[in-house]
PDB file of N, CA and C in Angstrom:
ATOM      1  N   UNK A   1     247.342-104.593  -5.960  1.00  0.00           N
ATOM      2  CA  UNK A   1     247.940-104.481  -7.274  1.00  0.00           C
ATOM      3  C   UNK A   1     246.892-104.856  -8.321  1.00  0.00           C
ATOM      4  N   UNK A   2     247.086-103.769  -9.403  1.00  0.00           N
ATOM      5  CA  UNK A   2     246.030-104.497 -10.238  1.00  0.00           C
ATOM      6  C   UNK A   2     246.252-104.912 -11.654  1.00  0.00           C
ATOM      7  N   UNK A   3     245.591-106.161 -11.722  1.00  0.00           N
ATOM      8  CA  UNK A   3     246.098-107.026 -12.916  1.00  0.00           C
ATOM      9  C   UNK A   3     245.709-106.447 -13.998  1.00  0.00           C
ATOM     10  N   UNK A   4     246.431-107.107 -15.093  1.00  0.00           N
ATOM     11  CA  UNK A   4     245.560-106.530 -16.430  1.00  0.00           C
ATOM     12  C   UNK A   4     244.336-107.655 -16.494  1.00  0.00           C
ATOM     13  N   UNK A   5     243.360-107.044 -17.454  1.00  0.00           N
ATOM     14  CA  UNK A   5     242.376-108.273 -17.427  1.00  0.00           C
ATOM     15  C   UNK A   5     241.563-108.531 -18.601  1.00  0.00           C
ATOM     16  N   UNK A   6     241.056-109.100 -19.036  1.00  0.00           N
ATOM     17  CA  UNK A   6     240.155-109.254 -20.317  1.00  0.00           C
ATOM     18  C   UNK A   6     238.425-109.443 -19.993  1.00  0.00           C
ATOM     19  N   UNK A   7     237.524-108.335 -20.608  1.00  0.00           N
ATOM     20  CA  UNK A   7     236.208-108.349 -20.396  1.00  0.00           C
ATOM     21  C   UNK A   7     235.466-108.620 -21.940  1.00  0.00           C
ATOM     22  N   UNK A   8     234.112-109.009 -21.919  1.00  0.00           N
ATOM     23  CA  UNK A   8     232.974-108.639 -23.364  1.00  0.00           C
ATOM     24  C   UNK A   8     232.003-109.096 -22.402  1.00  0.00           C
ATOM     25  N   UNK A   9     231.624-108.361 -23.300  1.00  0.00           N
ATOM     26  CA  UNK A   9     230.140-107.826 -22.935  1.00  0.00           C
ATOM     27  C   UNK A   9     228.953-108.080 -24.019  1.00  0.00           C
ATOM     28  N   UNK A  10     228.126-108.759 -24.072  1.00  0.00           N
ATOM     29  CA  UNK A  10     226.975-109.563 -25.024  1.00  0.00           C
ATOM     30  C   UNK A  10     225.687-109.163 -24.886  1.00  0.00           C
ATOM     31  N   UNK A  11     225.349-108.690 -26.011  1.00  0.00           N
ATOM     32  CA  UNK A  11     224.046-108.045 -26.111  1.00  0.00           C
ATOM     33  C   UNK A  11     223.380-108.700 -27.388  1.00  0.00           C
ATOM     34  N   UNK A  12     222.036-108.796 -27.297  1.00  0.00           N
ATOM     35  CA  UNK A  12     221.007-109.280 -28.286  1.00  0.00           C
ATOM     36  C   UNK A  12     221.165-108.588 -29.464  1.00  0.00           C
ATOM     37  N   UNK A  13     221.444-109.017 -30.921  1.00  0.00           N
ATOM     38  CA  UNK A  13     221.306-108.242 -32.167  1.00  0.00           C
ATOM     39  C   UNK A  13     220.176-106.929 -32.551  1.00  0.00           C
ATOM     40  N   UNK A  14     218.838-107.787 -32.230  1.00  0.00           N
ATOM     41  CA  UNK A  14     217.922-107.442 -32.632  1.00  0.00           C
ATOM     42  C   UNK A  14     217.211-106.487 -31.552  1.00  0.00           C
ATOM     43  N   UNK A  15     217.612-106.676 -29.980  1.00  0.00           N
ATOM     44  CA  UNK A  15     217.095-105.318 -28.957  1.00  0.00           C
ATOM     45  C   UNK A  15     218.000-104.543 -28.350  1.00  0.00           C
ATOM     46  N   UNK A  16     218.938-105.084 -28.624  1.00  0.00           N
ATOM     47  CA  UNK A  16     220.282-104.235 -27.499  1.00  0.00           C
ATOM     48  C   UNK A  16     220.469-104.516 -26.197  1.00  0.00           C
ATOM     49  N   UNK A  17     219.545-105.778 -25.748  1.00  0.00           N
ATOM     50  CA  UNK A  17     219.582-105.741 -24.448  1.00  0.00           C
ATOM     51  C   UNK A  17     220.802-106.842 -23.938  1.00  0.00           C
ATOM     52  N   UNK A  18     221.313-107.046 -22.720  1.00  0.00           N
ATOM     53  CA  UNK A  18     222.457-107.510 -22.239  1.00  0.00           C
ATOM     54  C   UNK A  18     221.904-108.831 -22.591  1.00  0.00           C
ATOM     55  N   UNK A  19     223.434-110.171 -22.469  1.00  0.00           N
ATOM     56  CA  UNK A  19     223.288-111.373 -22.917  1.00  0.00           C
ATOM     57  C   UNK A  19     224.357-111.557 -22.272  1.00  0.00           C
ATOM     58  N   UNK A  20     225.001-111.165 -20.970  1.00  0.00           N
ATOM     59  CA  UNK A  20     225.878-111.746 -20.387  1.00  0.00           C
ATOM     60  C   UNK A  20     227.096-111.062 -20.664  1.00  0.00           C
ATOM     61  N   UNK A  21     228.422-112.508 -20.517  1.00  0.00           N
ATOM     62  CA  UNK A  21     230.009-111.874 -21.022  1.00  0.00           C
ATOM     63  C   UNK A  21     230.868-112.768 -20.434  1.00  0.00           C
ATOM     64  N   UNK A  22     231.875-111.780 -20.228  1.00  0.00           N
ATOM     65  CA  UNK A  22     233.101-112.625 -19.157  1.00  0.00           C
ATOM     66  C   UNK A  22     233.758-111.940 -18.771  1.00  0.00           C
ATOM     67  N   UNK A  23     234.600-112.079 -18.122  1.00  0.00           N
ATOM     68  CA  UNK A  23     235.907-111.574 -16.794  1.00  0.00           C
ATOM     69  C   UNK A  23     237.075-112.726 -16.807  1.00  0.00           C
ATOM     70  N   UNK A  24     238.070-112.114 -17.539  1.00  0.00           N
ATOM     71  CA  UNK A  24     239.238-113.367 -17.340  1.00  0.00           C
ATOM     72  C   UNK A  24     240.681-112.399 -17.107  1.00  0.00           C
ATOM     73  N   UNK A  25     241.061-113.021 -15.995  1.00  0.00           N
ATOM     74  CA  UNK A  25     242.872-112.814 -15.270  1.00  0.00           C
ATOM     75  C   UNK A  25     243.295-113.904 -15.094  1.00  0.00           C
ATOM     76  N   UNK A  26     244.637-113.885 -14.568  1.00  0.00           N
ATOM     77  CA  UNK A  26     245.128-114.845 -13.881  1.00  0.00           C
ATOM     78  C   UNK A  26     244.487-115.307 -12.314  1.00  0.00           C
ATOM     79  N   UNK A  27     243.722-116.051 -12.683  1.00  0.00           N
ATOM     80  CA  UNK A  27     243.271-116.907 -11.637  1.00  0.00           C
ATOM     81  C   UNK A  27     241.974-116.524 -11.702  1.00  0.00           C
ATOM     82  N   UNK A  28     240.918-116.014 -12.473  1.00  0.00           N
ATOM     83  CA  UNK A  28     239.725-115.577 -12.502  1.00  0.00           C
ATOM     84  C   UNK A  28     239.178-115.979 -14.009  1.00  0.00           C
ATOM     85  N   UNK A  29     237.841-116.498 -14.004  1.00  0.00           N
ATOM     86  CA  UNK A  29     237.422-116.698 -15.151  1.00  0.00           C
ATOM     87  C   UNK A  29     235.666-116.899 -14.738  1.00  0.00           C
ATOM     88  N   UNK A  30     235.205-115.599 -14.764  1.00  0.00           N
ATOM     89  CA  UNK A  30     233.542-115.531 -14.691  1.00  0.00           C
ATOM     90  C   UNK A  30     233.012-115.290 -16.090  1.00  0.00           C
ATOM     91  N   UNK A  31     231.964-116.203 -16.482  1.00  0.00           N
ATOM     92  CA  UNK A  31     230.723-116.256 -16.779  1.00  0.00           C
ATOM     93  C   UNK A  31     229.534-115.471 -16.591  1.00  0.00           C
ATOM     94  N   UNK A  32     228.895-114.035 -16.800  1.00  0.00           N
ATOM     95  CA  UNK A  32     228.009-113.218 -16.405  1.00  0.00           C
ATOM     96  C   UNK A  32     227.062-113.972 -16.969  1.00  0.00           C
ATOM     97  N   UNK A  33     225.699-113.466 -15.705  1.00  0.00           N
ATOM     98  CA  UNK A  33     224.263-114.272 -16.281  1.00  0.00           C
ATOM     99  C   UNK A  33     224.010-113.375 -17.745  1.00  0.00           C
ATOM    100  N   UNK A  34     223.472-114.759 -18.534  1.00  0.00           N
ATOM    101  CA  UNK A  34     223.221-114.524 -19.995  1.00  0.00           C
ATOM    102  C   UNK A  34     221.538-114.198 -19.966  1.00  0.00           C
ATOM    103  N   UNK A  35     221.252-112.664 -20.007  1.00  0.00           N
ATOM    104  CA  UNK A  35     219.804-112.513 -20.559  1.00  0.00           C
ATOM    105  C   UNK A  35     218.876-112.677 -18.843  1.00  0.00           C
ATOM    106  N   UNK A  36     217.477-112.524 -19.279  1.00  0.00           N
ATOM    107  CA  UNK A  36     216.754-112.125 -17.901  1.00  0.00           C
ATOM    108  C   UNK A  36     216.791-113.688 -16.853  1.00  0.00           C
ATOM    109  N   UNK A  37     216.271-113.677 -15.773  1.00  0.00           N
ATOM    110  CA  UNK A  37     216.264-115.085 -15.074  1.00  0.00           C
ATOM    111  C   UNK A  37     214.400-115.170 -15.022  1.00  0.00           C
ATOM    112  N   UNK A  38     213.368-113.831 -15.820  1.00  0.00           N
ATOM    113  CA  UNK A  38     212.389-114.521 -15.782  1.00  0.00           C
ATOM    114  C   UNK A  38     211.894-114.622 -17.449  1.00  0.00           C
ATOM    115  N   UNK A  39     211.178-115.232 -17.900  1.00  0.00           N
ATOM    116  CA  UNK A  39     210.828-115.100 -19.211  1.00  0.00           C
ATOM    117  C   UNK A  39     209.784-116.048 -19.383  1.00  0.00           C
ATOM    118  N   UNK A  40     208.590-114.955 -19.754  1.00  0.00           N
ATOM    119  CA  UNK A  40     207.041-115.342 -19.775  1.00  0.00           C
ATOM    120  C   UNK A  40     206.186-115.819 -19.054  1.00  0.00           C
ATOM    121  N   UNK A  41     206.993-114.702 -17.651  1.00  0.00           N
ATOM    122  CA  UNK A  41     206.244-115.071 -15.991  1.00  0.00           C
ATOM    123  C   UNK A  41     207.001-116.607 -15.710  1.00  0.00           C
ATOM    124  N   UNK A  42     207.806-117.097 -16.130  1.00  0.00           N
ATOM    125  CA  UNK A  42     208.574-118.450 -15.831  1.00  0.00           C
ATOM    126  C   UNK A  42     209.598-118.286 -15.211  1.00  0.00           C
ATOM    127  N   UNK A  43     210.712-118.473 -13.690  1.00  0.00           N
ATOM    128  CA  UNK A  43     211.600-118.363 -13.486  1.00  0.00           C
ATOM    129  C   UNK A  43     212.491-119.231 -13.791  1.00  0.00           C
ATOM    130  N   UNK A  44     213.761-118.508 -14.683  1.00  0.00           N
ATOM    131  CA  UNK A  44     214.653-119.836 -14.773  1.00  0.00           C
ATOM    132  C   UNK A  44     216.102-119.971 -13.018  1.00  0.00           C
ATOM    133  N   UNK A  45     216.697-120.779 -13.177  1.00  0.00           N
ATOM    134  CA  UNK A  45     218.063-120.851 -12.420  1.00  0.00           C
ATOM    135  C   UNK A  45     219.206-119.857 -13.229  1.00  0.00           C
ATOM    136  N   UNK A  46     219.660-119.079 -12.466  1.00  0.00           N
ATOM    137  CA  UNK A  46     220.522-118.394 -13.089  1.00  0.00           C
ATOM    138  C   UNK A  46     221.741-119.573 -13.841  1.00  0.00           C
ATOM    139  N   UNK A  47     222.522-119.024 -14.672  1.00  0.00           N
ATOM    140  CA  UNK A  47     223.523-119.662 -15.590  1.00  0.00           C
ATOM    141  C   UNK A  47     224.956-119.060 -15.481  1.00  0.00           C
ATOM    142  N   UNK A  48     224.695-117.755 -14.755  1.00  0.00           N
ATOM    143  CA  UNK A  48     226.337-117.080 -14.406  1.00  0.00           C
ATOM    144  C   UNK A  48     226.465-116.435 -13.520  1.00  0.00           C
ATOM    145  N   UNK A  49     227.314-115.838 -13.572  1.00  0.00           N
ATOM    146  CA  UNK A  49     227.651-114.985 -12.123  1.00  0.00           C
ATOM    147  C   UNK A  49     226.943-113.364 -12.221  1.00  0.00           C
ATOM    148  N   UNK A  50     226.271-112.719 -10.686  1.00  0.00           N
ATOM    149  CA  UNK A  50     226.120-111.493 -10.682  1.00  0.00           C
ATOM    150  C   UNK A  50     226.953-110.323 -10.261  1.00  0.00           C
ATOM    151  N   UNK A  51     227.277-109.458 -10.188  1.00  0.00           N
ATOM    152  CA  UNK A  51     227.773-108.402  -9.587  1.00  0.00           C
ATOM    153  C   UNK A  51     227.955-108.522  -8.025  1.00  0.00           C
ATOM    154  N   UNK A  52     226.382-108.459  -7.571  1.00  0.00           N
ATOM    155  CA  UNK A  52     226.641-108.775  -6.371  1.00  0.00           C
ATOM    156  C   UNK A  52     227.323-109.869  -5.684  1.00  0.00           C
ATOM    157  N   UNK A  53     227.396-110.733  -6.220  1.00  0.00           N
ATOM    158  CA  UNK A  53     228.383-112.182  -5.635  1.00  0.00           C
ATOM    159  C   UNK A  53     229.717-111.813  -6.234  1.00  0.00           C
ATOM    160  N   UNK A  54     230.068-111.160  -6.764  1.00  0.00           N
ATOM    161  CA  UNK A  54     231.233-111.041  -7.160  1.00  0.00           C
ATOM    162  C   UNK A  54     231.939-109.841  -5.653  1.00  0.00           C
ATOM    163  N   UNK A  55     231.102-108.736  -5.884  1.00  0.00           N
ATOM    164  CA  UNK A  55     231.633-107.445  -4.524  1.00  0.00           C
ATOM    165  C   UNK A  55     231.451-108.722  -3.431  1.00  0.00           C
ATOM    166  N   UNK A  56     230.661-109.372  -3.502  1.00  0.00           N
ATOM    167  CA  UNK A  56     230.705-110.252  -1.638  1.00  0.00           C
ATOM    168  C   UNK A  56     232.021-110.892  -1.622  1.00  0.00           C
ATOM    169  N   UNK A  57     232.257-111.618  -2.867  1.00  0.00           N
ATOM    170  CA  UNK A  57     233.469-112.265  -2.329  1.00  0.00           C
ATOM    171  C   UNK A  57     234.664-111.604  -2.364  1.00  0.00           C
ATOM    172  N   UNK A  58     234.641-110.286  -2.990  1.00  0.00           N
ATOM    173  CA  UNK A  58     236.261-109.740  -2.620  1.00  0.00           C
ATOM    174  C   UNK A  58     236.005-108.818  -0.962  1.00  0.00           C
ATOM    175  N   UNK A  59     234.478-108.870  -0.069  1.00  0.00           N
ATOM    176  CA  UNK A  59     234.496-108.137   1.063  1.00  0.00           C
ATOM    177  C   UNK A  59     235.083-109.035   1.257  1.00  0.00           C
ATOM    178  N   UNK A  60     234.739-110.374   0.978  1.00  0.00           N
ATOM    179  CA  UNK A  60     235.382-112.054   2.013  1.00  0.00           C
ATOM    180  C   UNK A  60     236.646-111.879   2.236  1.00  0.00           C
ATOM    181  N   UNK A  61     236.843-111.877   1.255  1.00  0.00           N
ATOM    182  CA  UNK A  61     238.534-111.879   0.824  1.00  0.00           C
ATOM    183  C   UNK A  61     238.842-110.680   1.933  1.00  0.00           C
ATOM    184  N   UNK A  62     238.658-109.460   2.007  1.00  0.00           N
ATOM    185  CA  UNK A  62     239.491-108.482   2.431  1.00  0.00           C
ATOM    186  C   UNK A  62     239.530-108.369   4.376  1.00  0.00           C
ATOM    187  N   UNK A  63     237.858-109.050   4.327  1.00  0.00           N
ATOM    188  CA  UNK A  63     237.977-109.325   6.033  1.00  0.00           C
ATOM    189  C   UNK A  63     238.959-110.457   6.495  1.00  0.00           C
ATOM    190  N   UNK A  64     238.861-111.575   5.297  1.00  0.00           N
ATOM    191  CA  UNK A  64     239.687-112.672   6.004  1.00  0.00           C
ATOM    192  C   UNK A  64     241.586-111.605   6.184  1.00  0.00           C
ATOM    193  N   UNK A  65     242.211-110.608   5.034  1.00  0.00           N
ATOM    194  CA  UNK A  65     243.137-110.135   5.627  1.00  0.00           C
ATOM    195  C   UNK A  65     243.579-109.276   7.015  1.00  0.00           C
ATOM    196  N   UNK A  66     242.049-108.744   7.059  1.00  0.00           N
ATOM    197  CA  UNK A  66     241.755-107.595   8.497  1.00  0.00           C
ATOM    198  C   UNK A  66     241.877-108.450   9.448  1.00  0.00           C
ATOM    199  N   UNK A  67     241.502-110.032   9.273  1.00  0.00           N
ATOM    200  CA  UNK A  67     241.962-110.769  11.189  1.00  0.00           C
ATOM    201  C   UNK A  67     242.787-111.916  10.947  1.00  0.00           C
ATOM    202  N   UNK A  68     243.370-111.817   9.647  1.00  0.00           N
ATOM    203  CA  UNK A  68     244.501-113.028   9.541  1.00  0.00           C
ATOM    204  C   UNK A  68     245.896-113.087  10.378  1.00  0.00           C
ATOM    205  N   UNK A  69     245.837-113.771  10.957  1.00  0.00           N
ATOM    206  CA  UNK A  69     247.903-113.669  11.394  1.00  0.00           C
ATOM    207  C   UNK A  69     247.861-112.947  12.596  1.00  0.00           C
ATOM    208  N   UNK A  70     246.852-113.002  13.567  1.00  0.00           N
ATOM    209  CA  UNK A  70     246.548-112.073  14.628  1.00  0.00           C
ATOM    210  C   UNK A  70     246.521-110.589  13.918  1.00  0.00           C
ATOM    211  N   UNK A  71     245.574-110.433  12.942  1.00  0.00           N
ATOM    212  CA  UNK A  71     245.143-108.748  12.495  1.00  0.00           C
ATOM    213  C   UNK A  71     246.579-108.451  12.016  1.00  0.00           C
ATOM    214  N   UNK A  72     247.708-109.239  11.856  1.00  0.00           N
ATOM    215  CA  UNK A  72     248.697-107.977  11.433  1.00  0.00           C
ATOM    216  C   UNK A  72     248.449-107.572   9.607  1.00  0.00           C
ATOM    217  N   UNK A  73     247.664-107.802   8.940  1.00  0.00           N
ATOM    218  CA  UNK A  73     247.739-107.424   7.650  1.00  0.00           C
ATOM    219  C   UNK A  73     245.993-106.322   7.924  1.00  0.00           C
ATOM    220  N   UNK A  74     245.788-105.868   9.047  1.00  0.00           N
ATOM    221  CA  UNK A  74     244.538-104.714   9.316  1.00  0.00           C
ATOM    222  C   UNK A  74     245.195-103.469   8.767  1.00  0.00           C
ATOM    223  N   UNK A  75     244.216-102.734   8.070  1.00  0.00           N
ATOM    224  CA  UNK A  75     244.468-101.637   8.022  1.00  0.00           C
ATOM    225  C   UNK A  75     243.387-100.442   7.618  1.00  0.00           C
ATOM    226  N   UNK A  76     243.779 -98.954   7.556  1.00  0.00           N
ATOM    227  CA  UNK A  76     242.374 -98.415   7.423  1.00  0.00           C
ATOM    228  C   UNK A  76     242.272 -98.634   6.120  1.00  0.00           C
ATOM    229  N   UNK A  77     242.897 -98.547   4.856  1.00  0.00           N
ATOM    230  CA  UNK A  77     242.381 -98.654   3.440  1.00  0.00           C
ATOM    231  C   UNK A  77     241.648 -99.960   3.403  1.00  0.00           C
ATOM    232  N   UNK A  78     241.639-100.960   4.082  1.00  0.00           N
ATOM    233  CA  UNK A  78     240.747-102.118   3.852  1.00  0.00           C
ATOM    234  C   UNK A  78     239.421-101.885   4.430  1.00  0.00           C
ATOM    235  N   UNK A  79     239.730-101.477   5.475  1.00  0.00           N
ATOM    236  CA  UNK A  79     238.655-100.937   6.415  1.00  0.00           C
ATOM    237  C   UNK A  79     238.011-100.369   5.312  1.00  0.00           C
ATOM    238  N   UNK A  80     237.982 -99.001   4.774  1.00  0.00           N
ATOM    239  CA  UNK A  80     237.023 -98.181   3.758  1.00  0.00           C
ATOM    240  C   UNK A  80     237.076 -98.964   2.744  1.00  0.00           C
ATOM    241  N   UNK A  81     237.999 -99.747   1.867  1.00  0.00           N
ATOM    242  CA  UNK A  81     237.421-100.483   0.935  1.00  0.00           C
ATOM    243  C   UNK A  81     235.974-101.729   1.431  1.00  0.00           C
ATOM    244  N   UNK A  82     235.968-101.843   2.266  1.00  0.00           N
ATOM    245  CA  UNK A  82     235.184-102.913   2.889  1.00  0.00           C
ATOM    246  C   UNK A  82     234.101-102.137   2.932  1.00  0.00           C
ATOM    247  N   UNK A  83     234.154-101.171   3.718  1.00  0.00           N
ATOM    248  CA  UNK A  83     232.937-100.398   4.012  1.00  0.00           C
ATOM    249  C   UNK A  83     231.926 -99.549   2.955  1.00  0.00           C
ATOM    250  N   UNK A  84     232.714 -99.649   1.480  1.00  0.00           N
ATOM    251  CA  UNK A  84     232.629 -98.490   0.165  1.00  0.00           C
ATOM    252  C   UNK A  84     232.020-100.305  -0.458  1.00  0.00           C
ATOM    253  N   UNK A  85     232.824-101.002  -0.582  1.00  0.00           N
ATOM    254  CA  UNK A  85     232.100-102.418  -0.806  1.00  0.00           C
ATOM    255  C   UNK A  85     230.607-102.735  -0.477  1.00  0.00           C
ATOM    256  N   UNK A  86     230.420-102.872   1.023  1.00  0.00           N
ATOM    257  CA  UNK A  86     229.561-102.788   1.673  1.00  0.00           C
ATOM    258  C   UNK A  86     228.053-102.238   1.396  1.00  0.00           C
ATOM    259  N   UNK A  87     228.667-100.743   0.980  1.00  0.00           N
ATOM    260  CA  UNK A  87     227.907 -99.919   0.566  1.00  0.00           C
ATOM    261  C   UNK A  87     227.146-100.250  -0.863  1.00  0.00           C
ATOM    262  N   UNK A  88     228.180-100.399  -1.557  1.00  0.00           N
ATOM    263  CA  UNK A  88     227.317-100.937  -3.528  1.00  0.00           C
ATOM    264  C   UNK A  88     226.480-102.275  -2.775  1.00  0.00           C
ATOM    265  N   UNK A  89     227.042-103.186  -1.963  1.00  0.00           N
ATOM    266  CA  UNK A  89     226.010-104.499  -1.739  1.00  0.00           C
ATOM    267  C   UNK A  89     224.264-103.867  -1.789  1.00  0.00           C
ATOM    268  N   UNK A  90     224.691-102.735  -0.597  1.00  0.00           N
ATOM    269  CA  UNK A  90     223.635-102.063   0.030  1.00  0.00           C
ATOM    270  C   UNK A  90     222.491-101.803  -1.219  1.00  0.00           C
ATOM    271  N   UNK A  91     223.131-100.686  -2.023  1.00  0.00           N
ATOM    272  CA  UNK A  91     222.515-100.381  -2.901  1.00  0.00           C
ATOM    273  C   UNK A  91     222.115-101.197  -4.142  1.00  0.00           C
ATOM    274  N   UNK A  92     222.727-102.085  -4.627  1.00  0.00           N
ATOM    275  CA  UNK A  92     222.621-102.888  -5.290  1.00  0.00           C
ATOM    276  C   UNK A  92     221.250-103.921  -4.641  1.00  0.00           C
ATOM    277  N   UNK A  93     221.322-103.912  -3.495  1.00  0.00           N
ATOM    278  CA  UNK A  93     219.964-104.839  -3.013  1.00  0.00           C
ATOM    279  C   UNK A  93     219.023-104.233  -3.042  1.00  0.00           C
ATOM    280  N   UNK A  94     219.060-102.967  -2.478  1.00  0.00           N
ATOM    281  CA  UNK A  94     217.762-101.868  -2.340  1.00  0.00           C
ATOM    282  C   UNK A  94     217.222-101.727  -4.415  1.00  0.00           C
ATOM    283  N   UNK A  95     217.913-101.858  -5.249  1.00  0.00           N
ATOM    284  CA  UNK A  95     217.988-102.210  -6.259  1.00  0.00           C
ATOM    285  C   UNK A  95     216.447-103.116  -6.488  1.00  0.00           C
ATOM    286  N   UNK A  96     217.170-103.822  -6.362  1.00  0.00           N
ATOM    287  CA  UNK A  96     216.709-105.542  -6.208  1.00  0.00           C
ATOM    288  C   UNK A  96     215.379-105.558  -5.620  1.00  0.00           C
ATOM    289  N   UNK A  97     215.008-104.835  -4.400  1.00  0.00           N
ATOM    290  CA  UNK A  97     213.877-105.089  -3.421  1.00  0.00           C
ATOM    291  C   UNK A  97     213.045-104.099  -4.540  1.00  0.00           C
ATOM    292  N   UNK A  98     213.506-102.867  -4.717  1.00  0.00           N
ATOM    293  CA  UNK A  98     212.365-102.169  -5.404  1.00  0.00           C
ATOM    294  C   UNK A  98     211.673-102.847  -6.863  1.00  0.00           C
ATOM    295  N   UNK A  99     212.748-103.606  -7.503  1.00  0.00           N
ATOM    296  CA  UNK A  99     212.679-104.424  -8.668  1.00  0.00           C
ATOM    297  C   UNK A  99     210.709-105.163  -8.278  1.00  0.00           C
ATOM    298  N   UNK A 100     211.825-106.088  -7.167  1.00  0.00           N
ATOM    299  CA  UNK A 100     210.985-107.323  -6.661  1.00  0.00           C
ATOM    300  C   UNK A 100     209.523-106.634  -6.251  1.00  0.00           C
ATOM    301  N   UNK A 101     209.316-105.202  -5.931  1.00  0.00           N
ATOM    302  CA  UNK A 101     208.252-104.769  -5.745  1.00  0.00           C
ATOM    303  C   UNK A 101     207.059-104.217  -6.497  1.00  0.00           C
ATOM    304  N   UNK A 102     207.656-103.867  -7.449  1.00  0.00           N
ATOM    305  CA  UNK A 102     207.697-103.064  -8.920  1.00  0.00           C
ATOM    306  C   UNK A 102     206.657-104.498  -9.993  1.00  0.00           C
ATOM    307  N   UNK A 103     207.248-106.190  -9.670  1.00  0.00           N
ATOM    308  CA  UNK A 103     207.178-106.961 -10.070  1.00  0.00           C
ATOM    309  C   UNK A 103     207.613-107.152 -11.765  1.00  0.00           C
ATOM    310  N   UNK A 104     209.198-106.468 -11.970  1.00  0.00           N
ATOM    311  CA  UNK A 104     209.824-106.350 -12.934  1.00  0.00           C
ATOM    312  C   UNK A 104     210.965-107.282 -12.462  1.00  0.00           C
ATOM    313  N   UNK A 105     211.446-107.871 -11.414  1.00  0.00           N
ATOM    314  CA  UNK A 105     212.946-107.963 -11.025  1.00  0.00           C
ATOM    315  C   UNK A 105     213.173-109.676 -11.683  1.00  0.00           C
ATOM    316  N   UNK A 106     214.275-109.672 -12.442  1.00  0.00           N
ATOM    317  CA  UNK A 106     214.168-111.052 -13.234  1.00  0.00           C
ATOM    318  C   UNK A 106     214.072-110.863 -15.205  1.00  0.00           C
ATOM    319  N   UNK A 107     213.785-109.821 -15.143  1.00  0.00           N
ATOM    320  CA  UNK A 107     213.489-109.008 -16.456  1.00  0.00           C
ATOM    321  C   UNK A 107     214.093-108.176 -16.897  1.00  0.00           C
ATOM    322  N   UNK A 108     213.751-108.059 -18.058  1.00  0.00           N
ATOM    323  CA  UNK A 108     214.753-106.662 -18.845  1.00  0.00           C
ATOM    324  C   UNK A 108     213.714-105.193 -18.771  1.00  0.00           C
ATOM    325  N   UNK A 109     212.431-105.409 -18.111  1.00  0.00           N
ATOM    326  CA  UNK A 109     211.378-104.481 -18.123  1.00  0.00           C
ATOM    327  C   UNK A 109     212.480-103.056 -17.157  1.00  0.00           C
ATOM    328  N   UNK A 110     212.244-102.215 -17.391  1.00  0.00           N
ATOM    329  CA  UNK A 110     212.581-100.729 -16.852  1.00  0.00           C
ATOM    330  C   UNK A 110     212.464-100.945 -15.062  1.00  0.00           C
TER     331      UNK A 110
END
């Protein structure tokens, strides 16, 4: 079922580039990372939540229903949601590795 929900989205005045946001429902209230995690070859600690930790924890969520109660809440739509999940992780990392290779990843660089 899906909730209604409240999002914004924060961007820099002066470049347009992202500055974070939020995600709020009933029972949800994320913080998106604000701005790059490197700045002037310096790494900081991230400050919010990413995308990817967000898809991991609803796979969590959907495997813990696939073997809860002896499997009786299994089914195939979880199954392909899991697996379509799975998949953005996938890509979303391959993302990430080319970033990290590129030596842009942490940045707002292209």
């Amino acid at each position: 079922m899906l909730q209604s929900y409240e999002t914004a989205h924060f961007e820099d005045k002066n470049t347009g580039l992202p500055l974070g946001g939020f995600a709020k429902a009933i029972g949800i209230d994320i913080q998106f990372q604000s701005g790059p995690l490197q700045v002037d070859g310096t790494r900081k600690e991230p400050e919010g939540a990413f995308v990817e930790t967000l898809i991991a924890i609803v796979v969590d969520r959907l495997q813990y229903y696939q073997n809860v109660a002896n499997k009786r809440f299994r089914c195939r739509e979880n199954s392909l949601a899991i697996t379509h999940l799975q998949e953005a992780l996938h890509w979303l990392d391959h993302r990430t590795k080319d970033r990290e290779d590129r030596g842009v990843e942490g940045t707002h660089k292209p």
